[in-house]
N, C-alpha and C. Protein backbone atom coordinates (compact mmCIF):
# COMPACT_ATOMS: atom_id res chain seq x y z
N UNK A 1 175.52 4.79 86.66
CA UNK A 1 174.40 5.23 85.86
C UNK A 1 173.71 6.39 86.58
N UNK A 2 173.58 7.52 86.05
CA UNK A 2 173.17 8.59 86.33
C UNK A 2 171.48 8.54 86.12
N UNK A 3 170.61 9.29 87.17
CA UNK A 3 168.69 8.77 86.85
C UNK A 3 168.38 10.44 87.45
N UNK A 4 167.62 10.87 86.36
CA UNK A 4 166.64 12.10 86.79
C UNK A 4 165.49 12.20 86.95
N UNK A 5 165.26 12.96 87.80
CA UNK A 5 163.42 13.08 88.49
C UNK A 5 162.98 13.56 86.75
N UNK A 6 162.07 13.12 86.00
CA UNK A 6 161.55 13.71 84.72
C UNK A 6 160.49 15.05 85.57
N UNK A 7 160.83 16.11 84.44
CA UNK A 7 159.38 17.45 84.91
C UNK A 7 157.89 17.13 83.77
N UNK A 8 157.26 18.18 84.23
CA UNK A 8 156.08 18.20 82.98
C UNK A 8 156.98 19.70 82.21
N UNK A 9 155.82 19.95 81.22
CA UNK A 9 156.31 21.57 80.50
C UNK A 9 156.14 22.63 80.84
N UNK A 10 155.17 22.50 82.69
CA UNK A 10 155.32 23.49 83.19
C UNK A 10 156.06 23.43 84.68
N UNK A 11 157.18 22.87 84.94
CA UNK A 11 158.41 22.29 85.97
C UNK A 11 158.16 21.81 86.72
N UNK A 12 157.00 21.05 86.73
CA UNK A 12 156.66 20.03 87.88
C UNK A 12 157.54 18.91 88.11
N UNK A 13 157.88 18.23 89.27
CA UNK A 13 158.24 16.81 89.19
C UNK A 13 156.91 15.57 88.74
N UNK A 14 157.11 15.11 87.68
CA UNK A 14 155.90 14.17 87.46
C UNK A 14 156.08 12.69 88.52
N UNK A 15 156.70 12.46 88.83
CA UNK A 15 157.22 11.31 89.97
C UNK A 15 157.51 10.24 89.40
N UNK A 16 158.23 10.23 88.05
CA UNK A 16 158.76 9.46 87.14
C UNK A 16 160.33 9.73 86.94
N UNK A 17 160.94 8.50 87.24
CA UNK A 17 163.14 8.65 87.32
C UNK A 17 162.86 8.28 85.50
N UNK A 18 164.25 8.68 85.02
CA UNK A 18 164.87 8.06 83.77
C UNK A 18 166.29 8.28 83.56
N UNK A 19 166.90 7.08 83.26
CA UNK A 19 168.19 7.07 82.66
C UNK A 19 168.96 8.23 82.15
N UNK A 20 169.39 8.57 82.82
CA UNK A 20 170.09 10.25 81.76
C UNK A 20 170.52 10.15 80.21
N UNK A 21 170.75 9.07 79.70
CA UNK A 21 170.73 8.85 78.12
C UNK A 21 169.54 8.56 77.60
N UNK A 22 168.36 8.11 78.19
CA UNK A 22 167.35 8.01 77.94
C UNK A 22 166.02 9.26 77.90
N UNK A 23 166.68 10.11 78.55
CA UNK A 23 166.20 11.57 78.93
C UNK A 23 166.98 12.16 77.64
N UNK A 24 168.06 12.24 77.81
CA UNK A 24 168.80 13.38 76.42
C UNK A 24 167.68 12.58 75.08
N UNK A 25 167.73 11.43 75.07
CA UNK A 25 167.42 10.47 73.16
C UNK A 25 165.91 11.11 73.60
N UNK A 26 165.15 11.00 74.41
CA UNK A 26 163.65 11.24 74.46
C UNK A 26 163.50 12.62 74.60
N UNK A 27 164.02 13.62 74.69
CA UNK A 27 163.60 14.48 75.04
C UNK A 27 163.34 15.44 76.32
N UNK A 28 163.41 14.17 77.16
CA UNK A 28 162.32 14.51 77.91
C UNK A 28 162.63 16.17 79.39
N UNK A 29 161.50 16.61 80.12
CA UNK A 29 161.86 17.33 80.86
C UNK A 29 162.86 17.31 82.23
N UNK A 30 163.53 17.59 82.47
CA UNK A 30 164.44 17.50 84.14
C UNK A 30 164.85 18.99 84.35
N UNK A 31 165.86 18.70 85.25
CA UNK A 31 166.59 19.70 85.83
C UNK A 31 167.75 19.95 85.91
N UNK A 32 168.35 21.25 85.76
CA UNK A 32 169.52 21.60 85.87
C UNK A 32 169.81 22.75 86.76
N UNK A 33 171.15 23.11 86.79
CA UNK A 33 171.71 24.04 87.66
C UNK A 33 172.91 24.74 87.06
N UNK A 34 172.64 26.18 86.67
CA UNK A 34 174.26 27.28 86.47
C UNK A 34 174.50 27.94 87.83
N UNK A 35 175.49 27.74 88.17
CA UNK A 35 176.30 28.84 88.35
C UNK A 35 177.51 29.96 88.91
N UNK A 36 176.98 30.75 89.11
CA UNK A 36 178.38 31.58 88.61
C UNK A 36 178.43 32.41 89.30
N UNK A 37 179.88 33.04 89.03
CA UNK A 37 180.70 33.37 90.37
C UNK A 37 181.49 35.16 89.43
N UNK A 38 180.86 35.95 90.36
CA UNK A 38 181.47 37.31 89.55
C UNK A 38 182.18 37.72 90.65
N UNK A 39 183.66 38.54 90.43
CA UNK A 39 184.40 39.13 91.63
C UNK A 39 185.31 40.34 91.09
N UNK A 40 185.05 41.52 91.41
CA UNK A 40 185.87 42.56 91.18
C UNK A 40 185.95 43.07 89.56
N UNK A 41 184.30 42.46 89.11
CA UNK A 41 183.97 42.92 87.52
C UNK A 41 185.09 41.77 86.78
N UNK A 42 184.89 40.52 87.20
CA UNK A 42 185.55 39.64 86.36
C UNK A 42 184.62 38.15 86.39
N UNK A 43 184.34 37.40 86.03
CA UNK A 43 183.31 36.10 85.85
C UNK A 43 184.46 34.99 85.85
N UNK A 44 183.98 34.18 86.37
CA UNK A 44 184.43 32.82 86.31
C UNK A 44 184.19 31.95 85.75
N UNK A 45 184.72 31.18 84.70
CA UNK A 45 184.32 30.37 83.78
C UNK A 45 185.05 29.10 83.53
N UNK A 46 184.16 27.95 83.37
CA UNK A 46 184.61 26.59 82.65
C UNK A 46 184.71 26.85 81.38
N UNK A 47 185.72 25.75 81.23
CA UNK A 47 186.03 25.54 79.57
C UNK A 47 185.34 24.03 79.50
N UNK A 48 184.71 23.64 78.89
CA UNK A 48 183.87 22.23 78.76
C UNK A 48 184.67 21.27 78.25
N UNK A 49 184.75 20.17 78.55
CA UNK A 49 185.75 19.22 78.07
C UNK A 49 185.45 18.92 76.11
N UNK A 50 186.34 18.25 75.81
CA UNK A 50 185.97 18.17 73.95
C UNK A 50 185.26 17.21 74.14
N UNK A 51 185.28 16.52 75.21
CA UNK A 51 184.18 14.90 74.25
C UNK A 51 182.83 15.34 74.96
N UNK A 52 182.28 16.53 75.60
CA UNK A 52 180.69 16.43 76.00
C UNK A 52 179.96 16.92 74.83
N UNK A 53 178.77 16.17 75.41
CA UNK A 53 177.48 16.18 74.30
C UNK A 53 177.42 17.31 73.54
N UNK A 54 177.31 18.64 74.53
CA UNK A 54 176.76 19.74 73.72
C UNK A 54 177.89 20.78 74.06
N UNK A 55 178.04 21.46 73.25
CA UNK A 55 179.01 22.28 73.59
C UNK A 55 180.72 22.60 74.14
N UNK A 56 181.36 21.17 73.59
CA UNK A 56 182.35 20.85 73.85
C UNK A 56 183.46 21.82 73.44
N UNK A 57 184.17 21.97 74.58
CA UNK A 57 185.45 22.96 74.02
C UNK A 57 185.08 24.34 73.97
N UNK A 58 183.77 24.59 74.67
CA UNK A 58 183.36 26.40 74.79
C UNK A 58 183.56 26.66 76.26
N UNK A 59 183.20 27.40 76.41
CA UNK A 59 183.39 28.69 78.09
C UNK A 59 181.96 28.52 78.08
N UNK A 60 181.73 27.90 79.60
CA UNK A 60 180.61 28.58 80.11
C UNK A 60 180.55 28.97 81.73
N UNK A 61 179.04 29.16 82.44
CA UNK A 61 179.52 29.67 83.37
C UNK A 61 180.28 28.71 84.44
N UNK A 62 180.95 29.26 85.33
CA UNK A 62 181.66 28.54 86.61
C UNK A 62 181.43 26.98 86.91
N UNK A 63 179.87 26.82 86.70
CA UNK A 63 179.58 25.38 87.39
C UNK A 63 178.32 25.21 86.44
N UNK A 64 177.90 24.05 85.80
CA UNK A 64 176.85 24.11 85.42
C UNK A 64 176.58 22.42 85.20
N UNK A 65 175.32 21.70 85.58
CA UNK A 65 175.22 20.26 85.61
C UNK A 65 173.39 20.39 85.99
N UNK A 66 173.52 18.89 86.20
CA UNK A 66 171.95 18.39 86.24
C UNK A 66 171.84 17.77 87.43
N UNK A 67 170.48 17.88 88.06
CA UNK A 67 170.28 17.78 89.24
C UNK A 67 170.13 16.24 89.49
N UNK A 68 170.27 15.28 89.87
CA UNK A 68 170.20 13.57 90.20
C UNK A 68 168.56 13.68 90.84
N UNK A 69 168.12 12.33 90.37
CA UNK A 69 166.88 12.12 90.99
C UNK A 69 167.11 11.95 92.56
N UNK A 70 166.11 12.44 93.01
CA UNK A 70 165.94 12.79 94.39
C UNK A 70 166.35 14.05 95.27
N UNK A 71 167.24 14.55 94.49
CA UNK A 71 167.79 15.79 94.71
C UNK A 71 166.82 17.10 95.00
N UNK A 72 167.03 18.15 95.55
CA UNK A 72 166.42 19.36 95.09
C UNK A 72 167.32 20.07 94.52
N UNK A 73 166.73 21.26 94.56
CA UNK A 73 168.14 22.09 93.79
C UNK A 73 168.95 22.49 94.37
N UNK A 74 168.90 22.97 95.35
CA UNK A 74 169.93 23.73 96.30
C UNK A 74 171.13 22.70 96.36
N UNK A 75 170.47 20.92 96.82
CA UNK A 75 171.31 19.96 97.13
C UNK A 75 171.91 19.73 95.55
N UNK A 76 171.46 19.49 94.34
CA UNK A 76 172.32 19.70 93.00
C UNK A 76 173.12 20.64 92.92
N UNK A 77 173.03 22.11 93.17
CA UNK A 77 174.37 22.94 93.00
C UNK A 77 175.16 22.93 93.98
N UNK A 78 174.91 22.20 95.09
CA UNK A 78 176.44 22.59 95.80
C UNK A 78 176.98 21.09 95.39
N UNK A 79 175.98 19.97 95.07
CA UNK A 79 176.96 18.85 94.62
C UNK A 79 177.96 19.12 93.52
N UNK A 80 177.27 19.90 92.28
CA UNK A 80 178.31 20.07 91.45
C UNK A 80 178.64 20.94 91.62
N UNK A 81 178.41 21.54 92.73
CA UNK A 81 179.97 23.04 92.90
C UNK A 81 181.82 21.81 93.09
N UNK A 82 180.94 21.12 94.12
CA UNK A 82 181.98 20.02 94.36
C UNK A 82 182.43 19.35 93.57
N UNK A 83 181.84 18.53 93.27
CA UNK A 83 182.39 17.87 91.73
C UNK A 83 183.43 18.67 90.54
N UNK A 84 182.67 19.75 90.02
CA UNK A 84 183.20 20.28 88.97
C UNK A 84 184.13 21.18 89.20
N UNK A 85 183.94 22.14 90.47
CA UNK A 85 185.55 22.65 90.47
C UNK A 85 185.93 22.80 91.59
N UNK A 86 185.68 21.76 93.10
CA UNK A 86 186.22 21.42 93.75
C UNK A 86 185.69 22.69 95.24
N UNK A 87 184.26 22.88 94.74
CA UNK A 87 184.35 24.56 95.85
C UNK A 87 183.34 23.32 97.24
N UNK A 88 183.67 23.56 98.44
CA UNK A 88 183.17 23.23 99.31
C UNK A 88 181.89 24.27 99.86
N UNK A 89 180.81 24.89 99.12
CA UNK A 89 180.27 25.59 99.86
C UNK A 89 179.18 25.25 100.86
N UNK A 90 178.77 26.44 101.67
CA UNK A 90 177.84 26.07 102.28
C UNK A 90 176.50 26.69 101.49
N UNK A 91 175.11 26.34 101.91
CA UNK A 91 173.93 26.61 101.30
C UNK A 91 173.89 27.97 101.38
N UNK A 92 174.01 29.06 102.16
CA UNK A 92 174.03 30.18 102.11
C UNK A 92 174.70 31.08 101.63
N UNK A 93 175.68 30.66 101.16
CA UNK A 93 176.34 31.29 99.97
C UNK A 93 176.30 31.54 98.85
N UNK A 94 175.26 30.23 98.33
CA UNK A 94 174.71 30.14 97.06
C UNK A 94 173.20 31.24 97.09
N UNK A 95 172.74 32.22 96.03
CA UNK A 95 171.76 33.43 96.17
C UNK A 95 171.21 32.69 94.85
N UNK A 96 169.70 32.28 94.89
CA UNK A 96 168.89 31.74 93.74
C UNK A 96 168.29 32.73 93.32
N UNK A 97 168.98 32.52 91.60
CA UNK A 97 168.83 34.03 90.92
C UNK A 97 167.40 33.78 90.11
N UNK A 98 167.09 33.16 89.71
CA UNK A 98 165.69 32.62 88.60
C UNK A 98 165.79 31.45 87.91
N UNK A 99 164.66 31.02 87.39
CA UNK A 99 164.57 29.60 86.41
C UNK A 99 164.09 29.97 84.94
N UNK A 100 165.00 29.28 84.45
CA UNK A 100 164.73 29.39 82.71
C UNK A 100 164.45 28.32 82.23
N UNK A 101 164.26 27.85 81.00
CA UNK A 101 164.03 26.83 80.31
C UNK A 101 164.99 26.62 79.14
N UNK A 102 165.51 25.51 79.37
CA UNK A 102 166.88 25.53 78.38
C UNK A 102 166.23 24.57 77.57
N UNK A 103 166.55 24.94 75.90
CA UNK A 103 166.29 23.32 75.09
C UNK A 103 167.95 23.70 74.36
N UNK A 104 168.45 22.67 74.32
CA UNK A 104 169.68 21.95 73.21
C UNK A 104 169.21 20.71 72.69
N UNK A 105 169.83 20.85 71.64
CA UNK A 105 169.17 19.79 70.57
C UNK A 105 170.45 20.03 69.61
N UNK A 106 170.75 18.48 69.27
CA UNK A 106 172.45 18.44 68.79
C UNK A 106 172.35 16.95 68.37
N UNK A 107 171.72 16.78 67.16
CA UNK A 107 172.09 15.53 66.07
C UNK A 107 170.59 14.81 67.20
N UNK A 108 171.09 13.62 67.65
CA UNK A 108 170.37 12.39 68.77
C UNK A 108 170.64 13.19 70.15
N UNK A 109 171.21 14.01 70.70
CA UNK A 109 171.17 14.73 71.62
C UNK A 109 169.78 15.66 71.93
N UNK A 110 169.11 15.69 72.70
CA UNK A 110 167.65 16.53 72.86
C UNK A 110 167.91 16.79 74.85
N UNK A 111 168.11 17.99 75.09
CA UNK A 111 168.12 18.21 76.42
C UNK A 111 167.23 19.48 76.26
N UNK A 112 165.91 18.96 77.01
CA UNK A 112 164.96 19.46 77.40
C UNK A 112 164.97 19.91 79.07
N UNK A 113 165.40 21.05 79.65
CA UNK A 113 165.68 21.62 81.07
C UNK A 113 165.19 22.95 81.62
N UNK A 114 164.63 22.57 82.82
CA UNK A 114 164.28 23.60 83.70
C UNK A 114 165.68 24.00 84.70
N UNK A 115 166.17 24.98 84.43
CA UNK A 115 167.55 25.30 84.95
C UNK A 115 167.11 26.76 86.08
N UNK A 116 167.85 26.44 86.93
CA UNK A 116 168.02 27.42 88.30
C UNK A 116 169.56 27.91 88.16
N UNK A 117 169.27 29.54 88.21
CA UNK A 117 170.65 29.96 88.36
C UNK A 117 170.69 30.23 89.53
N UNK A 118 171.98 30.39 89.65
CA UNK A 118 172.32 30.94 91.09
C UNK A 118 174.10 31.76 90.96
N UNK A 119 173.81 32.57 91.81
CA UNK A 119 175.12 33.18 92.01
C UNK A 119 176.12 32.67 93.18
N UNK A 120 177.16 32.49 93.29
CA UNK A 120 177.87 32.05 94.55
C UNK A 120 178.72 33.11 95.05
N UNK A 121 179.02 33.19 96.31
CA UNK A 121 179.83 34.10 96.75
C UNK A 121 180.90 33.81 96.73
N UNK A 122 181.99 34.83 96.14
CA UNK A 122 183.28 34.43 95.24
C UNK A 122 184.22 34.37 97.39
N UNK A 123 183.64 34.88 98.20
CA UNK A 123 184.19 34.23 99.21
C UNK A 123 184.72 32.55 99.28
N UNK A 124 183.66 31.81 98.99
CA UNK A 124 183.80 30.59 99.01
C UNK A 124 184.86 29.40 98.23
N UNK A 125 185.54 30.63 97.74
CA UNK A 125 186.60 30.25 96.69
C UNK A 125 187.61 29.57 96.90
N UNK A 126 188.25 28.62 97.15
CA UNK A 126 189.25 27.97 97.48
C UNK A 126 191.11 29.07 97.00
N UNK A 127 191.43 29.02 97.31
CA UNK A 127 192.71 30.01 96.52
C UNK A 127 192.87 29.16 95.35
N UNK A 128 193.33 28.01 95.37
CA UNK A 128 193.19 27.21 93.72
C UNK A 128 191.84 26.14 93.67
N UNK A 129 191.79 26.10 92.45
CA UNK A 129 190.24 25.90 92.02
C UNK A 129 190.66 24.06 91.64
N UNK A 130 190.04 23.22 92.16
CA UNK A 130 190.43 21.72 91.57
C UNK A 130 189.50 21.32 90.57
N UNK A 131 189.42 21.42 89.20
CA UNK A 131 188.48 21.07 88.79
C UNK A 131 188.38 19.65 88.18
N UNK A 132 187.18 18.99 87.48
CA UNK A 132 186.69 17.35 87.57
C UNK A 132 187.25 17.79 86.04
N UNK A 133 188.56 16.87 85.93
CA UNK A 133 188.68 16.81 84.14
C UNK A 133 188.38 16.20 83.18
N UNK A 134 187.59 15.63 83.46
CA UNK A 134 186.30 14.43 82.23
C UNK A 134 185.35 15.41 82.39
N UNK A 135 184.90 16.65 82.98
CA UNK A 135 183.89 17.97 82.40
C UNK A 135 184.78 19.16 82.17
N UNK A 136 185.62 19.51 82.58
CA UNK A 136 186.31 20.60 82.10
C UNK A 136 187.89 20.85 81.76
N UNK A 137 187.83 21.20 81.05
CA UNK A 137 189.46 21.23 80.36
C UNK A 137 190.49 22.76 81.02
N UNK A 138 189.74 23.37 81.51
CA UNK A 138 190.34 24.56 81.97
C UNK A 138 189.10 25.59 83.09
N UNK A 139 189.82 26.75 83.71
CA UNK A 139 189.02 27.41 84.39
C UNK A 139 189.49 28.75 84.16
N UNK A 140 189.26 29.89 83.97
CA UNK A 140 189.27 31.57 83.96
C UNK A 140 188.82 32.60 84.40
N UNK A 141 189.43 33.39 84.79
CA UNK A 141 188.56 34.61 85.33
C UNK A 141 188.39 35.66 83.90
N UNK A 142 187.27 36.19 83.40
CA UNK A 142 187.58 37.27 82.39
C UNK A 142 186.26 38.31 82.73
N UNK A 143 187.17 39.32 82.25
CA UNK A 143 186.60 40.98 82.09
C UNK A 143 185.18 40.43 81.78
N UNK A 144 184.35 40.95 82.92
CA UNK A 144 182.82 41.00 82.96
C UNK A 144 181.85 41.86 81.49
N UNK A 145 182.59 43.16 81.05
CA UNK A 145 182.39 43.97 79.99
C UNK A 145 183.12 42.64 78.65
N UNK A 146 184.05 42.52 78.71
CA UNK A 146 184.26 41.92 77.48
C UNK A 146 183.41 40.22 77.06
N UNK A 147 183.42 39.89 78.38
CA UNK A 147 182.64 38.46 78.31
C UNK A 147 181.30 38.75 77.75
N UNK A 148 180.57 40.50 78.45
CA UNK A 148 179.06 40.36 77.53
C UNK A 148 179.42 40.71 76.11
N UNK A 149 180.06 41.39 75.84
CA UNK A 149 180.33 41.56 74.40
C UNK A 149 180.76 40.38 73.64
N UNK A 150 181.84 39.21 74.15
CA UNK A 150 181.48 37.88 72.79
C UNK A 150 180.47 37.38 72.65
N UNK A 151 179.49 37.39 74.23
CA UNK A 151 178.26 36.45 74.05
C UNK A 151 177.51 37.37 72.88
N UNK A 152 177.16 38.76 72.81
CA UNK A 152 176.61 39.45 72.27
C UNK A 152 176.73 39.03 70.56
N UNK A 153 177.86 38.75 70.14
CA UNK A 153 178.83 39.16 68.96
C UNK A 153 178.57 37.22 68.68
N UNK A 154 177.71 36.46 69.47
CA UNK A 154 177.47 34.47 69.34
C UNK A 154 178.70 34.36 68.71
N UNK A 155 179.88 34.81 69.71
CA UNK A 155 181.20 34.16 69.52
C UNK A 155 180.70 32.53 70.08
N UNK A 156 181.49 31.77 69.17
CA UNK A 156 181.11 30.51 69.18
C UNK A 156 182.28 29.82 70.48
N UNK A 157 182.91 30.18 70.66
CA UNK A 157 183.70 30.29 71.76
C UNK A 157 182.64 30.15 72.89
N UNK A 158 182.03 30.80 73.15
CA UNK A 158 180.97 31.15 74.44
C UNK A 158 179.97 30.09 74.60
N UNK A 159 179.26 29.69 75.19
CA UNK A 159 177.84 28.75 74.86
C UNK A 159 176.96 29.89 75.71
N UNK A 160 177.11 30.03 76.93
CA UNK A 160 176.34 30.90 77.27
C UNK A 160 175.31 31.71 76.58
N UNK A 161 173.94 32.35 76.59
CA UNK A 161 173.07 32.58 76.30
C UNK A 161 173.10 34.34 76.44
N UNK A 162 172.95 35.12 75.96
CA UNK A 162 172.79 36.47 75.89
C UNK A 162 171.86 36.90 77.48
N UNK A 163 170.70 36.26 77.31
CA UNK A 163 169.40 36.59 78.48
C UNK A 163 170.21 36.14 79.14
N UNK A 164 170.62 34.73 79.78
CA UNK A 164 170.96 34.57 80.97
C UNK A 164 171.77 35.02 81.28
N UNK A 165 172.86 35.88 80.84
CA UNK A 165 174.07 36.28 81.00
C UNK A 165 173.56 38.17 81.46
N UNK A 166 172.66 38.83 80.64
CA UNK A 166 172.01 39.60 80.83
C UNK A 166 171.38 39.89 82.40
N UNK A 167 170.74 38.63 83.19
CA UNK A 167 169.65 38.55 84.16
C UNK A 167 170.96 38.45 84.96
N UNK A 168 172.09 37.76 84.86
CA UNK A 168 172.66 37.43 86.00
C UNK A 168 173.67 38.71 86.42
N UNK A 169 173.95 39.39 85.63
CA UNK A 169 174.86 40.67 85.62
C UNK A 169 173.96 41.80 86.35
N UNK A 170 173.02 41.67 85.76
CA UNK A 170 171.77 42.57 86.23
C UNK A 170 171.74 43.06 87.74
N UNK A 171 171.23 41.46 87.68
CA UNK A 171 170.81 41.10 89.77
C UNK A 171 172.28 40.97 90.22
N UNK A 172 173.34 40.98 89.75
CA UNK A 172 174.65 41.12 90.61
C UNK A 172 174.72 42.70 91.21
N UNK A 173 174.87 43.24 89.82
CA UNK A 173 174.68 44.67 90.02
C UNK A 173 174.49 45.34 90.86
N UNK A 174 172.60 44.75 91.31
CA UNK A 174 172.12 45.67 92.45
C UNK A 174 171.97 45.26 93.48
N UNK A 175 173.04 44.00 93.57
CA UNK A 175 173.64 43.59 95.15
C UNK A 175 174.21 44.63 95.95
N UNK A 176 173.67 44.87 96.98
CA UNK A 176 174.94 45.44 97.76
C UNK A 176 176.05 45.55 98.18
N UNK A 177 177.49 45.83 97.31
CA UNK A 177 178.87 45.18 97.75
C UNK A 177 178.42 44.03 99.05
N UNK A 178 178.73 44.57 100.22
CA UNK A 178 178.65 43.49 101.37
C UNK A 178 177.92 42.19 101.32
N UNK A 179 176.46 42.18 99.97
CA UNK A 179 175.91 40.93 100.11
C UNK A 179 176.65 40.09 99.49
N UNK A 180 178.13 40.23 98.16
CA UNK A 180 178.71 39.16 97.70
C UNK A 180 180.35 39.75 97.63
């Protein structure tokens, strides 16, 4: 059984755990974590397994999950770096890009989230990628230019978000080669 720290509506921890099915049916606020991995103008992407809640059977970015109660964030994304496609990193590899506010809402599904992106350094890459196959059905590298253009075009293919995909290309950008 999976339990999340609940937030308020402005990302506090209120110091209240809940059931992670009890969080999606209520609504209520938590936390999550994207992210993603760009290398040589190409993105890295999950394919989402068919039986998850929201968005089953689309591309999104590299790593993306919810943080466990007690967790912070830093300690949530390198857990599911691990988990989901097998990357061993260390904390400094991971660069915390900004926090958004995600709502999905899908029939009895309600995920209400304060999400932290982050970029990873495509150093940290294993040569093959192991990924967790009860969350993802596949993994890809694709053309950085063509990936913003389906999100653009709400190819339904994509789940990804236009802005976040926007902010994260952005601040890659005006990395300095050597910082990733």
């Amino acid at each position: 059984m999976e339990w999340f720290d609940l937030m308020d509506a402005t990302g506090r921890k209120t110091g209240e755990k809940k059931e992670r099915e009890a969080v999606h049916r209520d609504g209520d606020w938590h936390q999550s974590v994207h992210v993603w991995v760009i290398r040589n103008g190409e993105v890295l992407l999950q394919k989402r397994a068919a039986d998850k809640e929201c968005f089953p059977g689309c591309w999104d970015a590299a790593c993306t999950g919810h943080v466990s109660a007690g967790e912070d964030i830093l300690e949530g994304a390198l857990r599911e770096l691990r988990e989901e496609i097998g990357v061993q990193a260390k904390p400094e590899a991971l660069r915390y890009l900004f926090t958004q506010q995600l709502c999905v809402h899908s029939g009895a599904f309600c995920s209400n989230e304060w999400n932290d992106v982050f970029l990873l350094d495509p150093a940290e890459l294993p040569e093959k990628l192991q990924f967790q196959r009860e969350e993802i059905s596949a993994v890809k590298w694709m053309d950085a230019a063509l990936l913003g253009e389906r999100i653009l075009m709400h190819d339904p293919l994509y789940c990804m978000s236009a802005e976040e995909y926007r902010q994260v290309y952005r601040q890659y950008s005006q990395l300095p080669r050597e910082a990733l």
